[in-house]
Protein backbone atom coordinates (compact mmCIF):
# COMPACT_ATOMS: atom_id res chain seq x y z
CA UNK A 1 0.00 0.00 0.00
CA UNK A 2 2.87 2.28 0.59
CA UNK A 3 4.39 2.23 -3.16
CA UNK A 4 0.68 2.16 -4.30
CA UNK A 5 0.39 5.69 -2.48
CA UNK A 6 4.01 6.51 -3.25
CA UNK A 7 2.86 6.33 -7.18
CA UNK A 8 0.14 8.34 -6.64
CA UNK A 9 2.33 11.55 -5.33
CA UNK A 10 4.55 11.30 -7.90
CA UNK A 11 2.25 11.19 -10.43
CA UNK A 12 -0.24 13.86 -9.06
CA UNK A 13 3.92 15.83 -8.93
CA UNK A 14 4.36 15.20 -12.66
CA UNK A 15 0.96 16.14 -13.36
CA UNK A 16 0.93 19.42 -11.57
CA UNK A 17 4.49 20.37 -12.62
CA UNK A 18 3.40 19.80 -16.61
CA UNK A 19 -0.13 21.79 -15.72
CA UNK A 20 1.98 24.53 -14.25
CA UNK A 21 3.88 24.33 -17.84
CA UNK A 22 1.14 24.48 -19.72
CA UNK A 23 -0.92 27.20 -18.36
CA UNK A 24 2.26 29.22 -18.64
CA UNK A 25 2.67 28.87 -21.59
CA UNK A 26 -1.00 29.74 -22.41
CA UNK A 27 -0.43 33.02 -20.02
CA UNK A 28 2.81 34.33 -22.23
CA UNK A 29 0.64 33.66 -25.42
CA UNK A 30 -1.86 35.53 -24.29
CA UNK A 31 0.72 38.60 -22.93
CA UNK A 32 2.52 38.65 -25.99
CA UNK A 33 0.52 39.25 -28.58
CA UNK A 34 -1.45 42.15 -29.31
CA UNK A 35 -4.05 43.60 -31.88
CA UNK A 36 -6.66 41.66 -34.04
CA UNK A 37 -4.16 39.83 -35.64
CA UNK A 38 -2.66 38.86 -32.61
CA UNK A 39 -5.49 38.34 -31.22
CA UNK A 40 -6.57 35.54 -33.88
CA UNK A 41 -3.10 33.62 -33.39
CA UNK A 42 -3.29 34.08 -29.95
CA UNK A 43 -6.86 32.11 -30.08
CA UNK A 44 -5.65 29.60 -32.34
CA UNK A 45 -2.96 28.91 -29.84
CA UNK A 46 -4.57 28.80 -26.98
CA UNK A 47 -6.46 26.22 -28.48
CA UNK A 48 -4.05 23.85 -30.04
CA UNK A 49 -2.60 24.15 -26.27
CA UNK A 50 -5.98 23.40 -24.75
CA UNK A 51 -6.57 19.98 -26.90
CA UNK A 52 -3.03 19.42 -25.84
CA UNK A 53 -3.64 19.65 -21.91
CA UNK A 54 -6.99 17.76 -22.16
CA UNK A 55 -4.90 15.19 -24.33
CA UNK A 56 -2.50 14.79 -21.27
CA UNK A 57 -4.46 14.73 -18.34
CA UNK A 58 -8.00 13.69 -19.32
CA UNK A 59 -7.80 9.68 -17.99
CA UNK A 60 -9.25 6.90 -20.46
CA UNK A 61 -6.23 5.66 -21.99
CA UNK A 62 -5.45 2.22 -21.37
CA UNK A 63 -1.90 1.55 -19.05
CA UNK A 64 -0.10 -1.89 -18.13
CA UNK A 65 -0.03 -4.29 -20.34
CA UNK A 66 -2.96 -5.86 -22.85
CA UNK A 67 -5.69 -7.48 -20.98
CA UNK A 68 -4.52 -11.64 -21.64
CA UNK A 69 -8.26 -12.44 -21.95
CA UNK A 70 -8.77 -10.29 -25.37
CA UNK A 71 -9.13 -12.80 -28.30
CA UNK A 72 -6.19 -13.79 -30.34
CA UNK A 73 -7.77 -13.92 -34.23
CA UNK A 74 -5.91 -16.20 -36.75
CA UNK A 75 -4.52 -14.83 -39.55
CA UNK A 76 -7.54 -15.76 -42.15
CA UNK A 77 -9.97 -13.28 -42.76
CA UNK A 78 -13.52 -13.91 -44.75
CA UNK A 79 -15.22 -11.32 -46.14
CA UNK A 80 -18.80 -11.04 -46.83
CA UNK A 81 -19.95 -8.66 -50.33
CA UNK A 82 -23.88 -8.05 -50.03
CA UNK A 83 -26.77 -5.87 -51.30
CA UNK A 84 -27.25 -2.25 -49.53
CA UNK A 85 -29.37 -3.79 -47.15
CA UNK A 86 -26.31 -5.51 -45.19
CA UNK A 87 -27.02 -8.46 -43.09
CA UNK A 88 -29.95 -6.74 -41.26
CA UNK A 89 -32.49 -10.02 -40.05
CA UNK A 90 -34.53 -10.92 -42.93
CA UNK A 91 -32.24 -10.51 -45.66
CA UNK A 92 -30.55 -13.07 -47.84
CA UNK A 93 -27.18 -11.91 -46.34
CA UNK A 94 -28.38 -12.39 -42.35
CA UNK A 95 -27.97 -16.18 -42.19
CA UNK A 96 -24.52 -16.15 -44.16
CA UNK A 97 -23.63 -13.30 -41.66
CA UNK A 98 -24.61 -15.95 -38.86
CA UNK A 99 -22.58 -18.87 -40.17
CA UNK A 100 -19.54 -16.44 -40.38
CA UNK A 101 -19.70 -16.10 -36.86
CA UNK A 102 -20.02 -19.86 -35.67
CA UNK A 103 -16.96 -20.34 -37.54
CA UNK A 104 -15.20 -16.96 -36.32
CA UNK A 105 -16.11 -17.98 -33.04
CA UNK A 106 -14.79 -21.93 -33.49
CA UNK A 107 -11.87 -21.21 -35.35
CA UNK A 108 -10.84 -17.56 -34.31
CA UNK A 109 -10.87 -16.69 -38.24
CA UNK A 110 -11.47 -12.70 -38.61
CA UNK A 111 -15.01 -12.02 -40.36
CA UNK A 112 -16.45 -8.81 -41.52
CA UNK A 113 -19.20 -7.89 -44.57
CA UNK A 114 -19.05 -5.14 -46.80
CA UNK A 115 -22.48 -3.74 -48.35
CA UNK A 116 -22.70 -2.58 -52.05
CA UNK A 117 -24.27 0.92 -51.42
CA UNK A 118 -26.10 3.33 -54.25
CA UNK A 119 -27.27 0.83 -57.82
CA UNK A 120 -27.08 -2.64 -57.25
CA UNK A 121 -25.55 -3.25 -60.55
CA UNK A 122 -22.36 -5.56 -61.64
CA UNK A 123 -20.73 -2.27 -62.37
CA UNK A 124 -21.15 -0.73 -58.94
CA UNK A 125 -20.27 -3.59 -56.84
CA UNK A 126 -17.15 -3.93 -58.97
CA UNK A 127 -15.18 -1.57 -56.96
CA UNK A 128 -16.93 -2.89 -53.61
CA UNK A 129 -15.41 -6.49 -54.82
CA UNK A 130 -11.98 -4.80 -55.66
CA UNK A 131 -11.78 -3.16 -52.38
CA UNK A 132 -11.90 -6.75 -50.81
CA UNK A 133 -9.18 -8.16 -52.85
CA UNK A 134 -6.95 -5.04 -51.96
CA UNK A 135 -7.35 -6.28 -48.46
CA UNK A 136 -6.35 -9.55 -49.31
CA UNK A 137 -9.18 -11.60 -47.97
CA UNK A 138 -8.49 -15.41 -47.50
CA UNK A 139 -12.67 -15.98 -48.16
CA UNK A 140 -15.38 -13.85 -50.32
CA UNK A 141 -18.38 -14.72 -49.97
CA UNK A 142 -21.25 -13.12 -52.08
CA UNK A 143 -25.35 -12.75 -51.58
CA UNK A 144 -26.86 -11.12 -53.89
CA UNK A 145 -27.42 -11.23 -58.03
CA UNK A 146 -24.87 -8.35 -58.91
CA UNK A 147 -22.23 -9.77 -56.43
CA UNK A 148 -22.94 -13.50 -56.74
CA UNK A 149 -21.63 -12.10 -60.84
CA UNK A 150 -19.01 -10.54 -59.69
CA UNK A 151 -17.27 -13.30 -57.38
CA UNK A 152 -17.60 -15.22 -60.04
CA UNK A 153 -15.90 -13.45 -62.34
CA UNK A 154 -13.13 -13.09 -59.78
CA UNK A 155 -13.00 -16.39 -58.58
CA UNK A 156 -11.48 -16.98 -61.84
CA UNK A 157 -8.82 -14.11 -61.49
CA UNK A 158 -7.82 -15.42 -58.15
CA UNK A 159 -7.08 -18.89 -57.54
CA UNK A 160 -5.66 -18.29 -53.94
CA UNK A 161 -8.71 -16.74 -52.78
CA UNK A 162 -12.03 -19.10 -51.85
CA UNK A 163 -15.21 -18.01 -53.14
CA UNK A 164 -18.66 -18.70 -51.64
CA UNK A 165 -21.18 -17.86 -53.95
CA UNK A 166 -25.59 -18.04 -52.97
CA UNK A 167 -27.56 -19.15 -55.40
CA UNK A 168 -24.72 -18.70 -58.29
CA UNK A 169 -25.59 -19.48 -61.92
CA UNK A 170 -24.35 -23.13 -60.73
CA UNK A 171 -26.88 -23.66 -58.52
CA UNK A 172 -28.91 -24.66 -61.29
CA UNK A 173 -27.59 -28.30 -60.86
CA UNK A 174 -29.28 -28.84 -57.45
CA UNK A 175 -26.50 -29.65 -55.35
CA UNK A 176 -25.91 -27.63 -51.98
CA UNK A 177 -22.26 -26.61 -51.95
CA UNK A 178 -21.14 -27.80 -55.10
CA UNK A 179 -17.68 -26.88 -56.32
CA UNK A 180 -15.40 -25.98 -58.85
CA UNK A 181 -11.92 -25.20 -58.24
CA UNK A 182 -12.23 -22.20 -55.70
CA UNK A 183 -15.55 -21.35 -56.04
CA UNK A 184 -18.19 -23.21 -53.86
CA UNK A 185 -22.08 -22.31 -54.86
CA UNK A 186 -24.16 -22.63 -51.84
CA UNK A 187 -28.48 -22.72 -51.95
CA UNK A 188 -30.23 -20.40 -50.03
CA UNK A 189 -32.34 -22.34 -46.81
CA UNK A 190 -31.91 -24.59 -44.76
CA UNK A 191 -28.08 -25.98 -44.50
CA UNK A 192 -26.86 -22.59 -45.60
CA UNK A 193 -24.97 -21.82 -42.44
CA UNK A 194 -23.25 -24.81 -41.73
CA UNK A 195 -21.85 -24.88 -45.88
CA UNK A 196 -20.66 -21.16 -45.19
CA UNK A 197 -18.66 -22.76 -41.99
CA UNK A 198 -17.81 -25.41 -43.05
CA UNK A 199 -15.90 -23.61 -46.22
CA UNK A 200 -14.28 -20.78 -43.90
CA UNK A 201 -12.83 -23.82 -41.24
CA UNK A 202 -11.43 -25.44 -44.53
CA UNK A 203 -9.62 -22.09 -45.01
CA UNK A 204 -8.50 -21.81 -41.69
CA UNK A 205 -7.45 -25.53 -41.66
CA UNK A 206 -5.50 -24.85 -44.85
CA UNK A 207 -3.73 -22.01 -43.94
CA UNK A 208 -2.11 -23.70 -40.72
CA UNK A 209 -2.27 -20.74 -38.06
């Protein structure tokens, strides 16, 4: 208990001694200049000095070391690509957004969704779809007619990268989580969690973190 106090007066010394500092520092600011112009510098001083004091003595920050119970992610990250809507209940995207997060919270894998916002057209979730591969996603999934095209189309240009498509223009054949290479086409219903899982632990498997 005595260092614990100990701490505590040298800190509330340090703080005091840098307030002290501070405010005269604001005080000569405020002495030396004078007229409108020095008026408006003076202001603009006193208030980069403010934000600085508050930034120094307002508590909040975290101090010691990271808490040991925060969760450790792996290194794979699956990304979701859906209509404007996002993954809000009730949409196609909610129970993909669901089996993302069984399988985030079995196998630690980072998951995240990005919504195509303004015409939900091939052309404008192009760039949506691009934005994804700049961020090097392990797993795209896609809900959604312009998107499902789109991961398609770049399931092709990426080979390293899984694709999970819903209802893709290979769905046609019936079978739930067919695939074909790195592109897996998944039915809307019932199952539809457990395939989107099921392909993200296969991507966490493979990658061996």
């Amino acid at each position: 208990m005595r260092i614990r106090r100990h701490w505590r007066n040298a800190s509330n010394s340090v703080d005091s001694g840098s307030k002290a500092r501070i405010g005269h520092w604001l005080a000569l600011g405020a002495g030396s200049l004078r007229g409108r112009r020095g008026w408006v510098v003076g202001s603009a001083a006193v208030i980069v000095l403010g934000l600085l004091a508050v930034w120094l003595f307002v508590p909040g920050g975290q101090s010691g070391p990271p808490d040991a119970r925060a969760r450790q992610y792996k290194d794979v990250d699956a990304c979701l690509l859906t209509g404007e809507k996002g993954v809000a209940a009730g949409t196609p995207a909610a129970p993909v957004w669901e089996g993302m997060q069984k399988a985030s919270l079995e196998t630690r894998a980072r998951v995240n969704y990005v919504p195509v916002m303004g015409a939900q057209s091939v052309e404008n979730a192009r760039p949506f779809f691009n934005g994804l591969m700049q961020r090097q996603c392990d797993v795209v999934l896609a809900v959604g007619a312009p998107q499902v095209q789109v991961a398609e189309a770049g399931a092709k240009q990426y080979p390293k990268v899984r694709f999970v498509v819903i209802d893709g223009t290979s769905a046609d054949s019936g079978v739930d989580g067919g695939e074909e290479g790195n592109l897996t086409v998944a039915k809307s219903g019932e199952g539809l969690m457990d395939s989107v899982a099921d392909v993200i632990r296969g991507a966490v498997e493979a990658s061996g973190s």
